[in-house]
PDB file of N, CA and C in Angstrom:
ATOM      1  N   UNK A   1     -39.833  10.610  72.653  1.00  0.00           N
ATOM      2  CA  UNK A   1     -38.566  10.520  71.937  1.00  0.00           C
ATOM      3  C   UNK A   1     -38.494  11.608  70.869  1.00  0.00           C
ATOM      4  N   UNK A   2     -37.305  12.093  70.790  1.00  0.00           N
ATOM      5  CA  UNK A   2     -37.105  13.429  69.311  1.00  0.00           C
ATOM      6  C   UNK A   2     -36.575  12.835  68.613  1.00  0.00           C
ATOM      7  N   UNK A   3     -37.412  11.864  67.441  1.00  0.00           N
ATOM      8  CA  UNK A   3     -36.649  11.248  65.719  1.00  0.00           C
ATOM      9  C   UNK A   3     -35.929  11.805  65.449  1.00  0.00           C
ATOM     10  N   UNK A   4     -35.921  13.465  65.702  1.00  0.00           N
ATOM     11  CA  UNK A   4     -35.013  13.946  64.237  1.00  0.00           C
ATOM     12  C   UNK A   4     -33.475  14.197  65.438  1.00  0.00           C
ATOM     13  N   UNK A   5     -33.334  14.241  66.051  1.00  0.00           N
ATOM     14  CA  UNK A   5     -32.098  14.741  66.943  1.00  0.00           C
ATOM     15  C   UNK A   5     -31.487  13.697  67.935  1.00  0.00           C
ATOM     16  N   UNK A   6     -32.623  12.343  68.043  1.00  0.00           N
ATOM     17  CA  UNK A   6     -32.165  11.486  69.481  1.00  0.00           C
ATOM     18  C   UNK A   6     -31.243  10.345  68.862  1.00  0.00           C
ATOM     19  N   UNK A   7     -29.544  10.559  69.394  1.00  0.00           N
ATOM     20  CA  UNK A   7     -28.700   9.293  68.884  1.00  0.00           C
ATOM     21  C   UNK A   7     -28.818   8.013  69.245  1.00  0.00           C
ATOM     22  N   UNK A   8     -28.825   7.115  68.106  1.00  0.00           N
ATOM     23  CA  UNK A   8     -29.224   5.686  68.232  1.00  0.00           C
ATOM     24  C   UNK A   8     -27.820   5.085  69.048  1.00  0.00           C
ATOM     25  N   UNK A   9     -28.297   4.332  69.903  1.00  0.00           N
ATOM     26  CA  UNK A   9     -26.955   3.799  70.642  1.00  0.00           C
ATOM     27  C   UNK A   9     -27.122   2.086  70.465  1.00  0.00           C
ATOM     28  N   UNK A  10     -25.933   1.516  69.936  1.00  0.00           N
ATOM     29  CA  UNK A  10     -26.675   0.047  69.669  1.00  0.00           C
ATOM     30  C   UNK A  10     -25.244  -1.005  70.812  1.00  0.00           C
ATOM     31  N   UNK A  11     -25.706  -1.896  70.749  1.00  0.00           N
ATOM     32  CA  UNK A  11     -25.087  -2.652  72.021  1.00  0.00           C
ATOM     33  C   UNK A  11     -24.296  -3.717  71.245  1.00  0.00           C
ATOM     34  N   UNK A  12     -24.349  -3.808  70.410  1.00  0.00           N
ATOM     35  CA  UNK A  12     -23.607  -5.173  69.665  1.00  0.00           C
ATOM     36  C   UNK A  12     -22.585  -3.618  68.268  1.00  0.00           C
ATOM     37  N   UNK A  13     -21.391  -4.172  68.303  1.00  0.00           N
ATOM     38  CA  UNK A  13     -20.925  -2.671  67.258  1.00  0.00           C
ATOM     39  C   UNK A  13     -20.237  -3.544  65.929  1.00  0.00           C
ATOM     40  N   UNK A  14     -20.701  -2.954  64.913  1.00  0.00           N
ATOM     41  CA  UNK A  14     -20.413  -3.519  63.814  1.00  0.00           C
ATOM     42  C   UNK A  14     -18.871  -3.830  63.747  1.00  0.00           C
ATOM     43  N   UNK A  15     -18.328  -5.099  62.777  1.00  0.00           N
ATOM     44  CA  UNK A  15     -17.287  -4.992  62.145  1.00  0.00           C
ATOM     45  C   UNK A  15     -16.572  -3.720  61.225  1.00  0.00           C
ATOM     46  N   UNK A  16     -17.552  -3.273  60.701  1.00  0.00           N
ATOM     47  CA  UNK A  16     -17.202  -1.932  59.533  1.00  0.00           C
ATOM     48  C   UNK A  16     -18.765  -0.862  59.110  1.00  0.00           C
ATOM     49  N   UNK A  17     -17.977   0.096  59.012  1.00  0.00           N
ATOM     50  CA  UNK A  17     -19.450   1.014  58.938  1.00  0.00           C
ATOM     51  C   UNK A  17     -19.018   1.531  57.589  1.00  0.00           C
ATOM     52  N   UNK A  18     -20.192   2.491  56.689  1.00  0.00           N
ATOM     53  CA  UNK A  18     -19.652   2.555  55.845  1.00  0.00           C
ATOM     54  C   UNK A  18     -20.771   4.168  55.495  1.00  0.00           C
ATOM     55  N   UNK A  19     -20.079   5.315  55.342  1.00  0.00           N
ATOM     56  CA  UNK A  19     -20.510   6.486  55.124  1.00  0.00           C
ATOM     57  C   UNK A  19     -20.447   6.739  53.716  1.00  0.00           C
ATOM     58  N   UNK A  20     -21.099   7.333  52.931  1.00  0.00           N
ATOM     59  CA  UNK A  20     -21.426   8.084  51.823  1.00  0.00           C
ATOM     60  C   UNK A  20     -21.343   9.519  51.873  1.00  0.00           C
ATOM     61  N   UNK A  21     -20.217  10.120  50.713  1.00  0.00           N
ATOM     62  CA  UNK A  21     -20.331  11.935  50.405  1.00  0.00           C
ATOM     63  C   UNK A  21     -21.113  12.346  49.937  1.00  0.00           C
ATOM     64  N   UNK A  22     -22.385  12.373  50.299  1.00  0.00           N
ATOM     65  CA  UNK A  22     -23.348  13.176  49.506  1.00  0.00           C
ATOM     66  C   UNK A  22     -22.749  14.419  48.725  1.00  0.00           C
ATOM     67  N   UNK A  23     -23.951  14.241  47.650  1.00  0.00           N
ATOM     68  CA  UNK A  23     -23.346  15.501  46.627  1.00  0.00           C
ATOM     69  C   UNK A  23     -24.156  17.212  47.782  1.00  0.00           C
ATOM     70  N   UNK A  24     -23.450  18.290  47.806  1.00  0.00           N
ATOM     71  CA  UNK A  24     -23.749  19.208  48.530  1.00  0.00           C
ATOM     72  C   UNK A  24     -24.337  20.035  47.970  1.00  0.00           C
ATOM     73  N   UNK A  25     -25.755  19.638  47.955  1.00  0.00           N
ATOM     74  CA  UNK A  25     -26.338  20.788  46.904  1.00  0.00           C
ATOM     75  C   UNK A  25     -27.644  20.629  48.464  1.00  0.00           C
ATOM     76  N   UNK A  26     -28.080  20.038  49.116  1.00  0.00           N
ATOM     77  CA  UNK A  26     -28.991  20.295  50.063  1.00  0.00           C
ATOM     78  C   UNK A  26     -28.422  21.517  51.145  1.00  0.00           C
ATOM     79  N   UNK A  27     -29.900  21.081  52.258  1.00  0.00           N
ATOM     80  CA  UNK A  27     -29.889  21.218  54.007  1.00  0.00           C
ATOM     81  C   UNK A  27     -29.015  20.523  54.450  1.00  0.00           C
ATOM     82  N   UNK A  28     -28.788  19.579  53.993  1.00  0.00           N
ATOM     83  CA  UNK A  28     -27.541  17.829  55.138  1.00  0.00           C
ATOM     84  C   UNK A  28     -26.402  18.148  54.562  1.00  0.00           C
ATOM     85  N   UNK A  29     -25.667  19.480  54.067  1.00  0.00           N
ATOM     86  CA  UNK A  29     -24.825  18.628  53.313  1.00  0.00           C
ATOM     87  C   UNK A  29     -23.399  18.204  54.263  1.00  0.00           C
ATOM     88  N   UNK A  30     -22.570  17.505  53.772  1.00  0.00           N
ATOM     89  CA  UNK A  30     -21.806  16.539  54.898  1.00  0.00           C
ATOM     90  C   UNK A  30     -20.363  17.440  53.967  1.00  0.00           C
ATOM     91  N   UNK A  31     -19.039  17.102  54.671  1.00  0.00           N
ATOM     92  CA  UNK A  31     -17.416  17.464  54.248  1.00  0.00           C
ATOM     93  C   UNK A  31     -17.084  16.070  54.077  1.00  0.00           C
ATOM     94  N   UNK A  32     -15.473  15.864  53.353  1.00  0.00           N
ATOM     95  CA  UNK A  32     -15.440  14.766  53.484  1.00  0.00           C
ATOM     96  C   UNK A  32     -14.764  14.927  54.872  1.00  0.00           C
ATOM     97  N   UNK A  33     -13.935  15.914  55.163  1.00  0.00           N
ATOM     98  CA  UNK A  33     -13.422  15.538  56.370  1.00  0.00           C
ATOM     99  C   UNK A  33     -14.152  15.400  57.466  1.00  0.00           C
ATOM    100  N   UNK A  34     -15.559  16.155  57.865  1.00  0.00           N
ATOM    101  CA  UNK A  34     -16.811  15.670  58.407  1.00  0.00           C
ATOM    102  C   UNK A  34     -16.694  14.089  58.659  1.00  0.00           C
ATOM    103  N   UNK A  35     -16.663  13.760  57.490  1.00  0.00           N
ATOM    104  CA  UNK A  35     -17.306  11.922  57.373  1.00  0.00           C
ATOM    105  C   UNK A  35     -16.046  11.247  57.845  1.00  0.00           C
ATOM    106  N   UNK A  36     -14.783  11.940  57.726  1.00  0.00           N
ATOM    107  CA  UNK A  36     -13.474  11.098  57.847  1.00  0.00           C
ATOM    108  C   UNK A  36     -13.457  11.045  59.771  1.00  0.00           C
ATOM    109  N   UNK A  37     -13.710  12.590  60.299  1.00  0.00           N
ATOM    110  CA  UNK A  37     -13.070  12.891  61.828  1.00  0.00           C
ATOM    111  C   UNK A  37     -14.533  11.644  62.652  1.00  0.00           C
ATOM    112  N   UNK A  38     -15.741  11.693  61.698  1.00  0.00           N
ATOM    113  CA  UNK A  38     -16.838  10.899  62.707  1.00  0.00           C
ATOM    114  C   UNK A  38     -16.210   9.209  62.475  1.00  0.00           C
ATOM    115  N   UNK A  39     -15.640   9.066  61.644  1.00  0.00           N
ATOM    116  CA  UNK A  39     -15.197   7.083  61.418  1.00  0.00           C
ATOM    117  C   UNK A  39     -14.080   7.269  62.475  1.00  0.00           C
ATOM    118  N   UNK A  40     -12.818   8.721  62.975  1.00  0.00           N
ATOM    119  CA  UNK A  40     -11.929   8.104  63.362  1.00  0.00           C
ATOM    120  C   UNK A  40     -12.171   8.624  64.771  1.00  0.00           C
ATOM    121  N   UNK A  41     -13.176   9.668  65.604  1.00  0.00           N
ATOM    122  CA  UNK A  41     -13.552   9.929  66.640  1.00  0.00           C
ATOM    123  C   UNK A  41     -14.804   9.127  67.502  1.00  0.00           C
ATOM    124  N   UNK A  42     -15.418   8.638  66.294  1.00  0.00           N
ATOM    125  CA  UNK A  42     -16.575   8.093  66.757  1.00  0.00           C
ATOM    126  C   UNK A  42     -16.591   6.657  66.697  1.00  0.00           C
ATOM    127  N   UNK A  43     -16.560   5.954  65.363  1.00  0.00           N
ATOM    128  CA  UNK A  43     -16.468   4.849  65.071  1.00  0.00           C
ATOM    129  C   UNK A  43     -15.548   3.499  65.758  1.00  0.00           C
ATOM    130  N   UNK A  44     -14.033   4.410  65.211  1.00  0.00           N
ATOM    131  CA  UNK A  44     -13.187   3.545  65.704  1.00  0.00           C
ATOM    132  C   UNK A  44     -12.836   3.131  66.953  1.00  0.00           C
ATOM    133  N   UNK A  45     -13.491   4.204  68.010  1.00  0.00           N
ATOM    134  CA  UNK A  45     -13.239   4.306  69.942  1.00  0.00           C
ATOM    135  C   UNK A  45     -14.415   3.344  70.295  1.00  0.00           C
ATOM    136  N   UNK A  46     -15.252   2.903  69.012  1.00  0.00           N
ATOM    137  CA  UNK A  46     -16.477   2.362  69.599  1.00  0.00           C
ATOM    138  C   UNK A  46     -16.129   0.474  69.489  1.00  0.00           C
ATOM    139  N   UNK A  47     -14.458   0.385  68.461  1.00  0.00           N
ATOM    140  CA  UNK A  47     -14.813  -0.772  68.229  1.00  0.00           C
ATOM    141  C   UNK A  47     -14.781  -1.498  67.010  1.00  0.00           C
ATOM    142  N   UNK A  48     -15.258  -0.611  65.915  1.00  0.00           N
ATOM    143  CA  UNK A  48     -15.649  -0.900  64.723  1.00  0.00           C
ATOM    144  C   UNK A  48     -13.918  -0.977  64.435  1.00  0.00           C
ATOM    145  N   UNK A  49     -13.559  -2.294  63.200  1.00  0.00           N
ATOM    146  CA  UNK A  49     -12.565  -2.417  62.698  1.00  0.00           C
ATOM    147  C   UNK A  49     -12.339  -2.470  61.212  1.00  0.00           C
ATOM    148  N   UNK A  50     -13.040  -1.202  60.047  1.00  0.00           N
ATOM    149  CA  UNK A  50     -12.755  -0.178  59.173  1.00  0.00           C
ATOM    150  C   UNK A  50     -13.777   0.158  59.000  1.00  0.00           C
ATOM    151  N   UNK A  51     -13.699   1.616  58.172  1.00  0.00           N
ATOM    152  CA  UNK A  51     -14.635   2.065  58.455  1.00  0.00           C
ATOM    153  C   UNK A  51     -14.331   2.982  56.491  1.00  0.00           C
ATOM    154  N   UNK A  52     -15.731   2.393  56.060  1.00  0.00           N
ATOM    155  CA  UNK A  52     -15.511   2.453  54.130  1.00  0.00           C
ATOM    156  C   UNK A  52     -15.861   4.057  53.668  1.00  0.00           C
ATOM    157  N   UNK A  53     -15.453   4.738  53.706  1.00  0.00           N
ATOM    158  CA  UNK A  53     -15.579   6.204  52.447  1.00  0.00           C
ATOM    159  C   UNK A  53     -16.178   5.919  51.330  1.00  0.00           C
ATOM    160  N   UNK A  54     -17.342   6.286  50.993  1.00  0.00           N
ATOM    161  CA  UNK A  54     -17.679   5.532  49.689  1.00  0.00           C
ATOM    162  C   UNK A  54     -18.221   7.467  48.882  1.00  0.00           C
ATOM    163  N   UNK A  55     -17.448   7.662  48.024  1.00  0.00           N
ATOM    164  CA  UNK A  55     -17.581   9.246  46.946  1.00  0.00           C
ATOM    165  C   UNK A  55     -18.191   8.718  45.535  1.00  0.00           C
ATOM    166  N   UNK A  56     -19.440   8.553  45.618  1.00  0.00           N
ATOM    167  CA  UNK A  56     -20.016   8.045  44.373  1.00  0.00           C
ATOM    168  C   UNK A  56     -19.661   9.092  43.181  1.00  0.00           C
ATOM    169  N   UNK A  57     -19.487  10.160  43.345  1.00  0.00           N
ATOM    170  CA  UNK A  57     -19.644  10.898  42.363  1.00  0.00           C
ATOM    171  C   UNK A  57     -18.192  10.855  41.378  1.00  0.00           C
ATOM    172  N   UNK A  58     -17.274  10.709  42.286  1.00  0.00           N
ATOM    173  CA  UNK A  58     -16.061  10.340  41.647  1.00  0.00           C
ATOM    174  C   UNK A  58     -15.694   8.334  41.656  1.00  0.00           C
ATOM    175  N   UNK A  59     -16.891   7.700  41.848  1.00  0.00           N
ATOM    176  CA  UNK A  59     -16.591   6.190  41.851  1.00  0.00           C
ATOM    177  C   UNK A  59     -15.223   5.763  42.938  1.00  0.00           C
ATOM    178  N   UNK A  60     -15.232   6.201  43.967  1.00  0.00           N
ATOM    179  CA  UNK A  60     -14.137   6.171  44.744  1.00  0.00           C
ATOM    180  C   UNK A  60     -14.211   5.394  46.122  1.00  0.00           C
ATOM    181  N   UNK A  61     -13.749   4.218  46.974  1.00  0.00           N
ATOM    182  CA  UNK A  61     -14.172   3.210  47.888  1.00  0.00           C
ATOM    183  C   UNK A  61     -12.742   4.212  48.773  1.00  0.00           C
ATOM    184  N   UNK A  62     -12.514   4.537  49.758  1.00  0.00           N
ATOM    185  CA  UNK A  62     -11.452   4.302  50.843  1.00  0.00           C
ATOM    186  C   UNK A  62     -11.768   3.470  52.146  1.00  0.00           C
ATOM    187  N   UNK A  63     -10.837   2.769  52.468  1.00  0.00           N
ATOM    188  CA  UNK A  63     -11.089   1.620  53.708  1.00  0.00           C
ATOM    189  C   UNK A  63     -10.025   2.433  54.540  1.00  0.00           C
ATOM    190  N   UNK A  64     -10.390   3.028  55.556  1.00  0.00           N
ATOM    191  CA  UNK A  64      -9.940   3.256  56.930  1.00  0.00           C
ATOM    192  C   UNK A  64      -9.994   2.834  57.532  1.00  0.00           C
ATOM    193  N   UNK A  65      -8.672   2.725  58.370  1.00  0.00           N
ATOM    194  CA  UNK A  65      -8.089   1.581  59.879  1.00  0.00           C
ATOM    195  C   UNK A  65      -8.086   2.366  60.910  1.00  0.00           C
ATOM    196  N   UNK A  66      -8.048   1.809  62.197  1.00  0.00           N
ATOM    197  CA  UNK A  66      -7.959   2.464  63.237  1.00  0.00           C
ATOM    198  C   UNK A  66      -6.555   3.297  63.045  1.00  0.00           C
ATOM    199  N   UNK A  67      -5.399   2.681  62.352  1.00  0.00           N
ATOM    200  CA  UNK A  67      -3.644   2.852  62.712  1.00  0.00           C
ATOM    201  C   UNK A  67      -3.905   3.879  61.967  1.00  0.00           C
ATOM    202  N   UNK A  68      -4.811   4.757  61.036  1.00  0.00           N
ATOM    203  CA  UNK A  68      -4.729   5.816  60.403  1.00  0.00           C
ATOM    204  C   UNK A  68      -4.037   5.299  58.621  1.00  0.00           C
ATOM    205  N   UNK A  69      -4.094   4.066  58.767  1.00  0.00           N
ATOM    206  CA  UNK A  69      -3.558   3.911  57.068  1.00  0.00           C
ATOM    207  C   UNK A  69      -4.931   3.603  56.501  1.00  0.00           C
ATOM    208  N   UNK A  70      -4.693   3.752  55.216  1.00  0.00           N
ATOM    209  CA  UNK A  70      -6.387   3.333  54.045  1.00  0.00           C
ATOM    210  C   UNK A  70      -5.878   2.951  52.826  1.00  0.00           C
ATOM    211  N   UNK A  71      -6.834   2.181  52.476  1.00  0.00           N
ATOM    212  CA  UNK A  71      -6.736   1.517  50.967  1.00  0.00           C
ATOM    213  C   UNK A  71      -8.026   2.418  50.296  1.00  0.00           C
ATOM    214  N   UNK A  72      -7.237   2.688  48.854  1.00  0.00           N
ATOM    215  CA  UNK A  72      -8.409   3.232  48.177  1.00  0.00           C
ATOM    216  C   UNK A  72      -8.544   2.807  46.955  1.00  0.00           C
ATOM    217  N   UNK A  73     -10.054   2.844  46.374  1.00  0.00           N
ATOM    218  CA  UNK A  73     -10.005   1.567  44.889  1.00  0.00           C
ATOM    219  C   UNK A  73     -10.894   2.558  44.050  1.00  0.00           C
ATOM    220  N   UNK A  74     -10.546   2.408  42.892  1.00  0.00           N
ATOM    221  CA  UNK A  74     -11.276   3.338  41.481  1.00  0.00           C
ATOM    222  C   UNK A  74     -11.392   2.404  40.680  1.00  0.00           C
ATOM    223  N   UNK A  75     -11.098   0.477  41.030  1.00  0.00           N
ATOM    224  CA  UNK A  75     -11.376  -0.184  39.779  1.00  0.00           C
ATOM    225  C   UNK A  75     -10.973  -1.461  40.687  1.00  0.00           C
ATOM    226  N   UNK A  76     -11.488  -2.701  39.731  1.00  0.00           N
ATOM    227  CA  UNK A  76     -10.989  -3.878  40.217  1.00  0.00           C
ATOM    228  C   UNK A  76     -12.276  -4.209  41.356  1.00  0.00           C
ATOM    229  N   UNK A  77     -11.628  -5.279  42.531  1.00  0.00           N
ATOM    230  CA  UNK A  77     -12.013  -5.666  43.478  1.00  0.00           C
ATOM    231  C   UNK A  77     -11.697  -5.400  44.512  1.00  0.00           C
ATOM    232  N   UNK A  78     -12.258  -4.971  45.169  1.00  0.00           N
ATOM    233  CA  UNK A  78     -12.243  -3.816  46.788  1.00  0.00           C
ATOM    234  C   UNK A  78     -11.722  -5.049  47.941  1.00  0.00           C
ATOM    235  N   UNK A  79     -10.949  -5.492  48.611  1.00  0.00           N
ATOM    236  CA  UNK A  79     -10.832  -6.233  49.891  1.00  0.00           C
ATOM    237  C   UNK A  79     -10.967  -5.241  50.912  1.00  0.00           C
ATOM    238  N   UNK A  80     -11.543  -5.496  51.951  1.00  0.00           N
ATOM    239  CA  UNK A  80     -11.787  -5.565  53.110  1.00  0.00           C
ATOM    240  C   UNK A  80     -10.040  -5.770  53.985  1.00  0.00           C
ATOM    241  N   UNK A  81      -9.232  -5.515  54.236  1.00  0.00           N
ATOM    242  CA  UNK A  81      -8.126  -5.946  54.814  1.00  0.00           C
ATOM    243  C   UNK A  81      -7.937  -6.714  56.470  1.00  0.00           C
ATOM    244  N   UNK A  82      -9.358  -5.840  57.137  1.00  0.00           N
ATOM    245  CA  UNK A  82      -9.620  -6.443  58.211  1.00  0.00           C
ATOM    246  C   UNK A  82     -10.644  -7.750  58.568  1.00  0.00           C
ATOM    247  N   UNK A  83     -11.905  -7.671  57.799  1.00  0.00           N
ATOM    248  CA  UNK A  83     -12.943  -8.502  57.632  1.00  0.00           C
ATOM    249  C   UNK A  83     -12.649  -9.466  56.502  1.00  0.00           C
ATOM    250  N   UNK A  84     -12.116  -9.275  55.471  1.00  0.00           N
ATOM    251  CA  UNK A  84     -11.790 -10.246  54.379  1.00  0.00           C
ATOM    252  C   UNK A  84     -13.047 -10.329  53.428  1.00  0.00           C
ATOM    253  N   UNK A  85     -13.890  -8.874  53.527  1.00  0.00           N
ATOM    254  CA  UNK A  85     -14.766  -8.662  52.680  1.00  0.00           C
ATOM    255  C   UNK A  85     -14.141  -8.017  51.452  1.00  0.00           C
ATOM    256  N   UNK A  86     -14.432  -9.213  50.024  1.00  0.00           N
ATOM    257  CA  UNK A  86     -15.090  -8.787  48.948  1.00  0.00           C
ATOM    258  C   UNK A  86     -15.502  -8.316  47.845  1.00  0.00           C
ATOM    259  N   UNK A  87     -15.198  -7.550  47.019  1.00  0.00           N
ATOM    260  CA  UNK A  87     -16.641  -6.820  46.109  1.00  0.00           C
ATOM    261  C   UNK A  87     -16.252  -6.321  44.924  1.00  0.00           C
ATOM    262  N   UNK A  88     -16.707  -6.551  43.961  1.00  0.00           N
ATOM    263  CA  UNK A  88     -16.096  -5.694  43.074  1.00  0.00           C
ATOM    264  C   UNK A  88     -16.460  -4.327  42.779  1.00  0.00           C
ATOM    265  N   UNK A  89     -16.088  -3.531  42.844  1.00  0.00           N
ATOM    266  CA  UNK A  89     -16.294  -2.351  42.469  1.00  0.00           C
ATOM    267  C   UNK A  89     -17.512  -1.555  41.511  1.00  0.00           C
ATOM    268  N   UNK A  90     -17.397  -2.199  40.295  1.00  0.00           N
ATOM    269  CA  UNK A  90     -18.305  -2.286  39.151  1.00  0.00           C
ATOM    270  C   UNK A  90     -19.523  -2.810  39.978  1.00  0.00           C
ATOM    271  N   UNK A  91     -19.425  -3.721  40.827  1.00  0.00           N
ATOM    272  CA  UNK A  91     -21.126  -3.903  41.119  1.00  0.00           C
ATOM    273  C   UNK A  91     -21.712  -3.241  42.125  1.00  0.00           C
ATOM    274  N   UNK A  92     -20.714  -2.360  42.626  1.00  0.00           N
ATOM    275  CA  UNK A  92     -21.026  -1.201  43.689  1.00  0.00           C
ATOM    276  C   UNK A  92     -21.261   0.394  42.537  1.00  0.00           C
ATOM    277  N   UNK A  93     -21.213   0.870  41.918  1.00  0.00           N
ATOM    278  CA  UNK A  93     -21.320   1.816  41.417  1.00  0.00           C
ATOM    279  C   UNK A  93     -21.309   1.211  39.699  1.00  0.00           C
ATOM    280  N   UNK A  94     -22.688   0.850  39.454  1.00  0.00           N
ATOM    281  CA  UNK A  94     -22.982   0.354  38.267  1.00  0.00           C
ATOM    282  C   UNK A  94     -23.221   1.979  37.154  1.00  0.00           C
ATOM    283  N   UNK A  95     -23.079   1.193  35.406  1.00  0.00           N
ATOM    284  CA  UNK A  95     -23.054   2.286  34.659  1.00  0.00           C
ATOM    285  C   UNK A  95     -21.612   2.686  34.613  1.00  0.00           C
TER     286      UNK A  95
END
């Protein structure tokens, strides 16, 4: 098997996946539109029903739908619109 290159294929597909913008100072570094085209090419054809943007650096949650609409939160309590998950914000990006 090649760890660093072989894609994990899983048989049961999540409710919601949830990607992180790394800050771009490495080797990995990611776009956001990178992270946006893999939730709506990859994710959503697989199944998954939203798929979370999470930009720590600016404290920023977006929830993407398959229909192409998103909720985005900088404060308060984050819902889930499809799953009926959840969270407050503050306890996701503490400090």
């Amino acid at each position: 098997m090649d760890w660093v290159t072989d894609e994990i294929i899983v048989c049961d597909v999540p409710l919601t996946t949830i990607e992180f913008l790394s800050p771009c100072d490495g080797p990995t570094e990611q776009s956001l539109n990178g992270l946006i085209d893999r939730i709506y090419k990859k994710h959503f054809p697989a199944g998954v029903k939203t798929g979370w943007l999470l930009v720590p650096s600016l404290q920023i949650i977006s929830i993407l739908l398959p229909n192409h609409k998103q909720a985005n939160f900088t404060e308060g309590f984050i819902t889930d619109p499809e799953t009926g998950l959840q969270l407050r914000l503050s306890d996701i990006f503490e400090g």
